[in-house]
C-alpha atoms as a PDB file:
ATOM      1  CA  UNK A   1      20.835 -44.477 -80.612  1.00  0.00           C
ATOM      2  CA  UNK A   2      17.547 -44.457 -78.731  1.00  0.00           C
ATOM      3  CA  UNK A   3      17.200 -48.143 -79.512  1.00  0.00           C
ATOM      4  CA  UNK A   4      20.744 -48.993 -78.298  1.00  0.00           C
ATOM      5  CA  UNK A   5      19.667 -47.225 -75.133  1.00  0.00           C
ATOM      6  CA  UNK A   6      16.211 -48.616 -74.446  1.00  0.00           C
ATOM      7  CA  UNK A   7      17.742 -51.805 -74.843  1.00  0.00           C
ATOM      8  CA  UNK A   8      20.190 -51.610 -72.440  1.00  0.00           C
ATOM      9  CA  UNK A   9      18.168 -49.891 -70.050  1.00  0.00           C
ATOM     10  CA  UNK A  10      15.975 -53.303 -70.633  1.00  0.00           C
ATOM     11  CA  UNK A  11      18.869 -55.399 -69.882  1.00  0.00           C
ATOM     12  CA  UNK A  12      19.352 -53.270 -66.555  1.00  0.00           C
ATOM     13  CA  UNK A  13      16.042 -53.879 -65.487  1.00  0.00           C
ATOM     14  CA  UNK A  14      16.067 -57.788 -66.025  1.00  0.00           C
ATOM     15  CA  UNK A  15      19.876 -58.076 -64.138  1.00  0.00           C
ATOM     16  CA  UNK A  16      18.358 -55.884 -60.857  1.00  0.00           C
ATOM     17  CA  UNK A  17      14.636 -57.739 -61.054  1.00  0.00           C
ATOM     18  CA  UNK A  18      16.551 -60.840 -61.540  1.00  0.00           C
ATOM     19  CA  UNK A  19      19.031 -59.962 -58.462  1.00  0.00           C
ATOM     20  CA  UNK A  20      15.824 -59.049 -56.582  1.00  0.00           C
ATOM     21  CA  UNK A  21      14.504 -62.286 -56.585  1.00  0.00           C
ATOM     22  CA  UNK A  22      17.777 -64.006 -55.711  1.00  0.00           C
ATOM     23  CA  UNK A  23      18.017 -62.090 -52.678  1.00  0.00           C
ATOM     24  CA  UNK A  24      14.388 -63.112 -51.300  1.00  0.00           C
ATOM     25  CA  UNK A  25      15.733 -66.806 -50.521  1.00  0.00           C
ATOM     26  CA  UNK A  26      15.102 -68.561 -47.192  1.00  0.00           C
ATOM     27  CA  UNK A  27      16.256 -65.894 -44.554  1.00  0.00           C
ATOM     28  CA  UNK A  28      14.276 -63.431 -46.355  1.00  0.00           C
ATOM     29  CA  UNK A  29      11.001 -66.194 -45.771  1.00  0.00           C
ATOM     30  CA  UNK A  30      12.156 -66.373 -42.191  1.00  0.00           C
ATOM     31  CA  UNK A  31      12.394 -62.985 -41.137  1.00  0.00           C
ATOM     32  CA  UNK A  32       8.809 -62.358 -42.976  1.00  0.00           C
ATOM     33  CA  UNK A  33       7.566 -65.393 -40.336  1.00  0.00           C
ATOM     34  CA  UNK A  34       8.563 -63.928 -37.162  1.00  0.00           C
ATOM     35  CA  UNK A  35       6.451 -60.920 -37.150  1.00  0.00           C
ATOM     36  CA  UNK A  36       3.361 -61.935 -36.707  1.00  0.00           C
ATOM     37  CA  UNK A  37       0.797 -60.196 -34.159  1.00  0.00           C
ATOM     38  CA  UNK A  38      -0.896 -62.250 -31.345  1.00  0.00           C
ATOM     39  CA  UNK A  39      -3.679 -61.592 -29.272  1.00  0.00           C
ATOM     40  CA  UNK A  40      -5.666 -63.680 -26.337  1.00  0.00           C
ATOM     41  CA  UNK A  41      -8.479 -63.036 -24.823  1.00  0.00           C
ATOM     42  CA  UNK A  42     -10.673 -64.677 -22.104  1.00  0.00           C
ATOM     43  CA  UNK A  43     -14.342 -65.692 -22.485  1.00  0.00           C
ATOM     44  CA  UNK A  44     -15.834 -66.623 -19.027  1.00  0.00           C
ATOM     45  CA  UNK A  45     -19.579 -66.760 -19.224  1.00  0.00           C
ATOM     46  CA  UNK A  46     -21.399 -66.922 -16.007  1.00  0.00           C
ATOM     47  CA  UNK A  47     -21.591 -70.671 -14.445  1.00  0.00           C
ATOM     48  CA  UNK A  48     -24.634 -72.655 -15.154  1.00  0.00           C
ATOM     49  CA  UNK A  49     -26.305 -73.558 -11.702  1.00  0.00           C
ATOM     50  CA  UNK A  50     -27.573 -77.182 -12.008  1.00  0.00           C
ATOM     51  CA  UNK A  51     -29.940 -78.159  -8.879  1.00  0.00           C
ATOM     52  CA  UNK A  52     -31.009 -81.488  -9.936  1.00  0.00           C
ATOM     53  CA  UNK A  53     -28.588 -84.468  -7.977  1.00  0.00           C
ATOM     54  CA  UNK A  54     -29.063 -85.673  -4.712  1.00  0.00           C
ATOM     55  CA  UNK A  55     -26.227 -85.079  -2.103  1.00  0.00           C
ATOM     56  CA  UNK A  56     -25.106 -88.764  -2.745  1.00  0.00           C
ATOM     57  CA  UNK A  57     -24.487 -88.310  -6.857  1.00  0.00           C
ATOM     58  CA  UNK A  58     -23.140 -84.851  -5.720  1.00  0.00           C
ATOM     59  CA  UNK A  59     -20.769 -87.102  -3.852  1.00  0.00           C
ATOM     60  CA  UNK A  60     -19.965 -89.047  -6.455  1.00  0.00           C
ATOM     61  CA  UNK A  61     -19.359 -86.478  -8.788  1.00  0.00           C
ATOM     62  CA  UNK A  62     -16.963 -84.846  -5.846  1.00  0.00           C
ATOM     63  CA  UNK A  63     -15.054 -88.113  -5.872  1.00  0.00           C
ATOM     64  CA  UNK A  64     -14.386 -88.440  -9.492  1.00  0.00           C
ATOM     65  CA  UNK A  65     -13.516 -84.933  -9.595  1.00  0.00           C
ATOM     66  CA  UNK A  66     -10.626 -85.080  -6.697  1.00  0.00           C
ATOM     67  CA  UNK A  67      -9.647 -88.686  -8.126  1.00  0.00           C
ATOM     68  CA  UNK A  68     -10.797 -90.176  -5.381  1.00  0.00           C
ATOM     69  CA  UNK A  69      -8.018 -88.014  -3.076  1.00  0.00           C
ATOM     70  CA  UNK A  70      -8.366 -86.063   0.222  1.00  0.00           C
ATOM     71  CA  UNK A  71     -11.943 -87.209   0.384  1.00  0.00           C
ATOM     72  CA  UNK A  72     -12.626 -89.519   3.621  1.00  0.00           C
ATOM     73  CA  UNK A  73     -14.884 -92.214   3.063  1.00  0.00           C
ATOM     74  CA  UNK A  74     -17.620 -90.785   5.484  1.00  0.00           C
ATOM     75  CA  UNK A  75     -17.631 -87.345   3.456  1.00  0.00           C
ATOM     76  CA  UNK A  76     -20.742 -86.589   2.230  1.00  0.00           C
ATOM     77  CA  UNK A  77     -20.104 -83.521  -0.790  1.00  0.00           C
ATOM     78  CA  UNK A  78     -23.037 -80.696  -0.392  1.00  0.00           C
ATOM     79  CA  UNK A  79     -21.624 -79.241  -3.456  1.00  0.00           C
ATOM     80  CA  UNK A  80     -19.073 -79.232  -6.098  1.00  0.00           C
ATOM     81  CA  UNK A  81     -18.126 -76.859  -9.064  1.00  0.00           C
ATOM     82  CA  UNK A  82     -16.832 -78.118 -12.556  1.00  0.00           C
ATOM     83  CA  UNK A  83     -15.014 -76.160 -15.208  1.00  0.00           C
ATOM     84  CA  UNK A  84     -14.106 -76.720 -18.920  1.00  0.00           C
ATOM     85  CA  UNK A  85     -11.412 -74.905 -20.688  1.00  0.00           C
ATOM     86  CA  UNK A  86     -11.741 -74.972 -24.410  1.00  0.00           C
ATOM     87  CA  UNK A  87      -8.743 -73.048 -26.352  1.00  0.00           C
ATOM     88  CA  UNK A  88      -9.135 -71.594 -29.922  1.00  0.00           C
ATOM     89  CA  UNK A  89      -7.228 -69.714 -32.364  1.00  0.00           C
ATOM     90  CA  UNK A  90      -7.543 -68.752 -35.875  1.00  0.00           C
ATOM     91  CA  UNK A  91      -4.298 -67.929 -38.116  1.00  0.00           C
ATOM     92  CA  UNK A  92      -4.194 -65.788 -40.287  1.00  0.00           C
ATOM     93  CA  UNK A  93      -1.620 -66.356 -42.891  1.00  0.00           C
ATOM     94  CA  UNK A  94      -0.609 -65.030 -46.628  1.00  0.00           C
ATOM     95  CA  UNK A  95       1.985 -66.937 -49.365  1.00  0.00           C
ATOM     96  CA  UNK A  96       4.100 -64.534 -50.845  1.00  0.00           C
ATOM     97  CA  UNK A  97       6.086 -65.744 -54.441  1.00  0.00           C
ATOM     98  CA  UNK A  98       9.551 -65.373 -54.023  1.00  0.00           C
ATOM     99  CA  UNK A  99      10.785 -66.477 -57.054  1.00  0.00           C
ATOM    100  CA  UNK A 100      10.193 -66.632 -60.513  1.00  0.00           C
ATOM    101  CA  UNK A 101       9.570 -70.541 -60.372  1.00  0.00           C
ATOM    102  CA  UNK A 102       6.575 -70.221 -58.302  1.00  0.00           C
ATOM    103  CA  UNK A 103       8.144 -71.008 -55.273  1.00  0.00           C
ATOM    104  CA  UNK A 104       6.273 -68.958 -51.943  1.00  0.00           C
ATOM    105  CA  UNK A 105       7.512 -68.054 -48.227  1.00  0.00           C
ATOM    106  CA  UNK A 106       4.788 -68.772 -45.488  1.00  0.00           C
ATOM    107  CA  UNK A 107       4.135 -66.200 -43.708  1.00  0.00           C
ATOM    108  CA  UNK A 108       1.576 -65.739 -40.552  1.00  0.00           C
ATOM    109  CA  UNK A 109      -0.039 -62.423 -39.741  1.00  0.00           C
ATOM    110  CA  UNK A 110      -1.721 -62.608 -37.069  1.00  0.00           C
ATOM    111  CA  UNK A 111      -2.998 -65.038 -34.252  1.00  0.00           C
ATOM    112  CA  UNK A 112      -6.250 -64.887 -32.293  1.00  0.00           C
ATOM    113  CA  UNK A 113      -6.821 -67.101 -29.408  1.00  0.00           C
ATOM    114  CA  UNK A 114      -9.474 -67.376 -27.181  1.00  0.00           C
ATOM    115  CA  UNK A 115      -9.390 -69.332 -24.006  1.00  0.00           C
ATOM    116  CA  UNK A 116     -13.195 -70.456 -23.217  1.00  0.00           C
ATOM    117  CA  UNK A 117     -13.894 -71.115 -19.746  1.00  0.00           C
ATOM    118  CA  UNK A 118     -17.397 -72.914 -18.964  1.00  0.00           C
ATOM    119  CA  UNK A 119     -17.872 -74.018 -15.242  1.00  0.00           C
ATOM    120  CA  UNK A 120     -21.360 -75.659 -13.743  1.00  0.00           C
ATOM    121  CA  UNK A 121     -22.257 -75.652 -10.247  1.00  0.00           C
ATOM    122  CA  UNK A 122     -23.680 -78.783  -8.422  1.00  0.00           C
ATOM    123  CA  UNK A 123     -25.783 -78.206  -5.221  1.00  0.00           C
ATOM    124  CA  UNK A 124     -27.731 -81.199  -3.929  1.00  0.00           C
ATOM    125  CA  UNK A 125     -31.344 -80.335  -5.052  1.00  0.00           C
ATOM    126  CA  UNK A 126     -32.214 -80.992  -0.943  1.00  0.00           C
ATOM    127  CA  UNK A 127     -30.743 -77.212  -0.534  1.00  0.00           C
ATOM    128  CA  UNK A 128     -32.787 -75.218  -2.351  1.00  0.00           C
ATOM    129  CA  UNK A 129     -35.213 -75.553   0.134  1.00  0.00           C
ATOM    130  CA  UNK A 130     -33.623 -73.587   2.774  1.00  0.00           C
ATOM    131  CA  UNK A 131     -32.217 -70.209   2.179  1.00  0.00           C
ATOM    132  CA  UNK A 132     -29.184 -70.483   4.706  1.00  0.00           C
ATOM    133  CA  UNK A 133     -28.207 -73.940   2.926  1.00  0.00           C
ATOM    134  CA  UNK A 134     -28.366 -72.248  -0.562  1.00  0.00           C
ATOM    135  CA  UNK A 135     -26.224 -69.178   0.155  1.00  0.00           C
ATOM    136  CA  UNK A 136     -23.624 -71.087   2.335  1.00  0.00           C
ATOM    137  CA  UNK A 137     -22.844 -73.606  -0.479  1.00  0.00           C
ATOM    138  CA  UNK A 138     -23.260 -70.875  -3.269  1.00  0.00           C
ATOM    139  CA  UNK A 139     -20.591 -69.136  -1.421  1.00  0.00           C
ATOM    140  CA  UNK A 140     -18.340 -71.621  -1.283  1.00  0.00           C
ATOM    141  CA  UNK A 141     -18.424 -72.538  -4.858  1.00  0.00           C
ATOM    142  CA  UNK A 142     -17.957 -68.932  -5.802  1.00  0.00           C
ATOM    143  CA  UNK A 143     -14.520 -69.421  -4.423  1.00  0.00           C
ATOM    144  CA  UNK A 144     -14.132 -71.613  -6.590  1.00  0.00           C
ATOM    145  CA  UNK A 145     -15.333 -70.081  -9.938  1.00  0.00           C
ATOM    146  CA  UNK A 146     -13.164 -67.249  -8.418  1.00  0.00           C
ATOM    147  CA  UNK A 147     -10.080 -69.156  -8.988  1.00  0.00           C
ATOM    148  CA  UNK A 148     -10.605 -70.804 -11.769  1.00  0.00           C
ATOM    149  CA  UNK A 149     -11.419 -67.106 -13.233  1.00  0.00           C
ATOM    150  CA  UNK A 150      -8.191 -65.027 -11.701  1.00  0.00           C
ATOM    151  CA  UNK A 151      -5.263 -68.569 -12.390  1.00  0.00           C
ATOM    152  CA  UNK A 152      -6.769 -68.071 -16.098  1.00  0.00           C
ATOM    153  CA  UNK A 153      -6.773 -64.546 -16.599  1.00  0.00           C
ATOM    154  CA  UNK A 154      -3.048 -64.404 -15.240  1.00  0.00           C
ATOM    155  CA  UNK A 155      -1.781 -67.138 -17.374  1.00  0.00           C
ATOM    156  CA  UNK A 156      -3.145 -65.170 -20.471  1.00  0.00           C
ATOM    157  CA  UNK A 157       0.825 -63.986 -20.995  1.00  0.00           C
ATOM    158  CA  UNK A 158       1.872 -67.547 -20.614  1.00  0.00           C
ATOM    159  CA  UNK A 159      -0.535 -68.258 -23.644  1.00  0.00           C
ATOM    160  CA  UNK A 160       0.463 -65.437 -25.951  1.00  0.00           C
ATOM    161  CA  UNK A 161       4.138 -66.895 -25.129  1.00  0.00           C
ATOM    162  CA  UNK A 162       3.577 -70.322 -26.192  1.00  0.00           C
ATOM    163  CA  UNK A 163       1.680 -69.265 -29.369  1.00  0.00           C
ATOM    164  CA  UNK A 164       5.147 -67.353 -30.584  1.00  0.00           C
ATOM    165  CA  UNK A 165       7.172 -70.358 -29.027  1.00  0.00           C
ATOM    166  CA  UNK A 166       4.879 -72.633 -31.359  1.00  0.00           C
ATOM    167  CA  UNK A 167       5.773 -69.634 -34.589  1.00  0.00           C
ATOM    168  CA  UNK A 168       9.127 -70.289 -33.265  1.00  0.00           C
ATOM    169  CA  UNK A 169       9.476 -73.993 -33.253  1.00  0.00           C
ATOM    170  CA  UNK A 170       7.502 -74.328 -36.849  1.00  0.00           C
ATOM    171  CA  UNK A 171      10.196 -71.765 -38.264  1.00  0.00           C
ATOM    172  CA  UNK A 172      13.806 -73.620 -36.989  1.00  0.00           C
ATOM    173  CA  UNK A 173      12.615 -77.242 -37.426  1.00  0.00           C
ATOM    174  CA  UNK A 174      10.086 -76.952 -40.753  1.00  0.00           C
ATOM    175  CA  UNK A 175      11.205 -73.309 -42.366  1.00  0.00           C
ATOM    176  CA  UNK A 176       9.187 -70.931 -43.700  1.00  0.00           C
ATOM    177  CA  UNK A 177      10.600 -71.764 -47.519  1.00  0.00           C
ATOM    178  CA  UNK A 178      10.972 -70.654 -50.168  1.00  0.00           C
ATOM    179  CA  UNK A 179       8.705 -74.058 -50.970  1.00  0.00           C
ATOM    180  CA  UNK A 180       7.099 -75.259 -54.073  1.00  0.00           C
ATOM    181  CA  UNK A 181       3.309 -74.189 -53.827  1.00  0.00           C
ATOM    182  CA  UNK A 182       2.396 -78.053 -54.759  1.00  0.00           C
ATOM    183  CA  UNK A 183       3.542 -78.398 -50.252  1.00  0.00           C
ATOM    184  CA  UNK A 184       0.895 -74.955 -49.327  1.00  0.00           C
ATOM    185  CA  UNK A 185      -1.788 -77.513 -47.532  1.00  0.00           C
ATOM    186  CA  UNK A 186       1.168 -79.356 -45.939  1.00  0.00           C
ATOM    187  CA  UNK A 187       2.828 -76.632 -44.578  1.00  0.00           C
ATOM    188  CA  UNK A 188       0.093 -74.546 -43.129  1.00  0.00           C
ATOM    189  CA  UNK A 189      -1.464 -78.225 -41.607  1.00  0.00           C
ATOM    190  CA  UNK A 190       1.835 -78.307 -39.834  1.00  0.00           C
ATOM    191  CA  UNK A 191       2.207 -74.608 -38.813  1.00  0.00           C
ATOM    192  CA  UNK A 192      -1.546 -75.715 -36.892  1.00  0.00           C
ATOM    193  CA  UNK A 193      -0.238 -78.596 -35.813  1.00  0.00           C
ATOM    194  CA  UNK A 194       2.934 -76.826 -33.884  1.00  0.00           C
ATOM    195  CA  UNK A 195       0.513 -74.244 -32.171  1.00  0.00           C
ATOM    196  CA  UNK A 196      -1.897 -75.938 -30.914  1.00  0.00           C
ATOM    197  CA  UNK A 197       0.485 -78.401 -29.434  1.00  0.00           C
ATOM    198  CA  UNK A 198       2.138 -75.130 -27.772  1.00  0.00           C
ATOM    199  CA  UNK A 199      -1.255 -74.187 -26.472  1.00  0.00           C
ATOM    200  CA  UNK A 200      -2.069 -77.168 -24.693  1.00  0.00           C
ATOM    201  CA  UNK A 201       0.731 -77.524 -22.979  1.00  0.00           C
ATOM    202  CA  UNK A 202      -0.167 -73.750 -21.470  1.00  0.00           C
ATOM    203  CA  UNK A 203      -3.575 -75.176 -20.799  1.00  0.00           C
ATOM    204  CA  UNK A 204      -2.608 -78.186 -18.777  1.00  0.00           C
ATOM    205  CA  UNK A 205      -0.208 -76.401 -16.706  1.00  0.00           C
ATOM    206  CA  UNK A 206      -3.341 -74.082 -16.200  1.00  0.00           C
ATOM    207  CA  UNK A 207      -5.665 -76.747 -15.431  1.00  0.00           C
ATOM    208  CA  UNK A 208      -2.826 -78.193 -12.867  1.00  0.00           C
ATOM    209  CA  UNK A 209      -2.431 -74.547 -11.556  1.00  0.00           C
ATOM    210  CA  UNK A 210      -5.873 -74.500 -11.020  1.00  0.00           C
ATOM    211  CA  UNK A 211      -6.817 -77.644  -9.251  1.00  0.00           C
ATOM    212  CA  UNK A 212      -3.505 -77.404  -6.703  1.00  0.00           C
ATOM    213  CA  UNK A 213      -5.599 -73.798  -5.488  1.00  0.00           C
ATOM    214  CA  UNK A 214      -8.699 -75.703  -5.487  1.00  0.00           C
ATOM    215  CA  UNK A 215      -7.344 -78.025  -3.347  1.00  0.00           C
ATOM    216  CA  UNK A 216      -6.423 -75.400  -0.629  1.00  0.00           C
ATOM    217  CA  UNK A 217     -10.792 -74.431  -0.563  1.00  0.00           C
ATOM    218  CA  UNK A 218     -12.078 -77.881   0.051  1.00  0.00           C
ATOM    219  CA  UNK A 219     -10.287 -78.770   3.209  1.00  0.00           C
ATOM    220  CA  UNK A 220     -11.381 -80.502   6.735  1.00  0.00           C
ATOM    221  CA  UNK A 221     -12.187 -76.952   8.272  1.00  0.00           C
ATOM    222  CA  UNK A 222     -14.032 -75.380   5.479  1.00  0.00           C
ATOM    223  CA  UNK A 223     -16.106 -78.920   5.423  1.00  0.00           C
ATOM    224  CA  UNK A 224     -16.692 -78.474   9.129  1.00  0.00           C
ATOM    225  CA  UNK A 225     -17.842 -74.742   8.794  1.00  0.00           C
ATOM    226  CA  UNK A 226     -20.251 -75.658   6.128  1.00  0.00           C
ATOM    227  CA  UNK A 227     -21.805 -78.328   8.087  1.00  0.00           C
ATOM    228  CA  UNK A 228     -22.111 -75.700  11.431  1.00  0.00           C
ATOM    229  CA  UNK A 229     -23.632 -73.178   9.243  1.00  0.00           C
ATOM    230  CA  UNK A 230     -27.031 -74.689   8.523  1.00  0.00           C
ATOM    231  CA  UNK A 231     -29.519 -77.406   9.873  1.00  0.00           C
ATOM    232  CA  UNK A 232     -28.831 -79.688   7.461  1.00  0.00           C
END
């Protein structure tokens, strides 16, 4: 009697273990995939301060910047500020067997991005030897490390959006599996592949944001108060 009833209570447990594992198919893998946490945070170190070009390569510099736009041909640039925006994230991500075949659902945990922003000011070396030159073009350029700091910080939702957008897009066109574990470096190469083309789309329309405000700084009247400000 005990025999005939550990036995069936054996069968019992391979039917339900064996129903378990039907049930974790490919919804199961996608509703594991869209729960994953994001964070993003800004790093804005303070601007390097380079000194060493004459007003004429400051110029230059000015004219590649603007692409050669809103910049009269007599304009002489005192100054000019540069920025760099350099986005990174790390996924974190476990496999999780879903069937008895060895078959595993991809499944991200959690997303860290980190927008780096690294700007440089240029003042003509010639400045730094007057006090009222220096501060007048510092302050200027400060407007513009201002902007560059506050279109960034505000677009920080925008980023956290496109990461999930990018979880999104990698779950309805690839799928999250179940997936023979042979495909694991494929599939995660392509889940990397869908965010950081998310990303950069957030960080051009940042970088476009940014230079459409810059833009609205360097115009005819600022250039003529600059120039009134100082012997130069």
């Amino acid at each position: 009697m005990i025999n005939k009833l550990s036995y069936f209570l054996l069968i019992v447990g391979l039917v339900f273990a064996a129903l378990r594992y039907q049930e974790m198919g490919e919804l199961d893998c996608a509703a594991a995939g869209e729960r994953a946490q994001v964070s993003v945070r800004l790093d804005m170190p303070d601007p390097e301060l380079n000194t060493d070009l004459s007003y004429a390569q400051i110029t230059q510099k000015f004219r590649s910047y603007h692409g050669g736009q809103a910049a009269s041909p007599y304009l002489q640039a005192l100054g000019v500020t540069e920025f760099f925006m350099d986005v990174q994230f790390q996924l974190k991500f476990l496999e999780k067997m879903k069937s008895f075949t060895g078959q595993a659902c991809l499944i991200p945990e959690k997303v860290d991005v980190v927008l780096i922003l690294k700007q440089t000011i240029f003042l003509g070396k010639s400045s730094t030897r007057s006090k009222c030159q220096f501060k007048t073009l510092m302050d200027h350029e400060m407007r513009h490390v201002t902007i560059n700091r506050d279109i960034t910080q505000k677009n920080l939702k925008k980023f956290e959006e496109s990461v999930r957008a990018g979880i999104a897009n990698y779950g309805q066109y690839q799928g999250w599996g179940p997936y023979e574990l042979q495909r694991s470096s494929d599939k995660k190469e392509k889940l990397k592949a869908y965010m950081d083309s998310s990303i950069k789309r957030v960080a051009k329309e940042t970088e476009n944001e940014i230079n459409r405000l810059q833009s609205k700084v360097d115009t005819p009247g600022e250039y003529m108060r600059i120039g009134r400000a100082c012997r130069w």
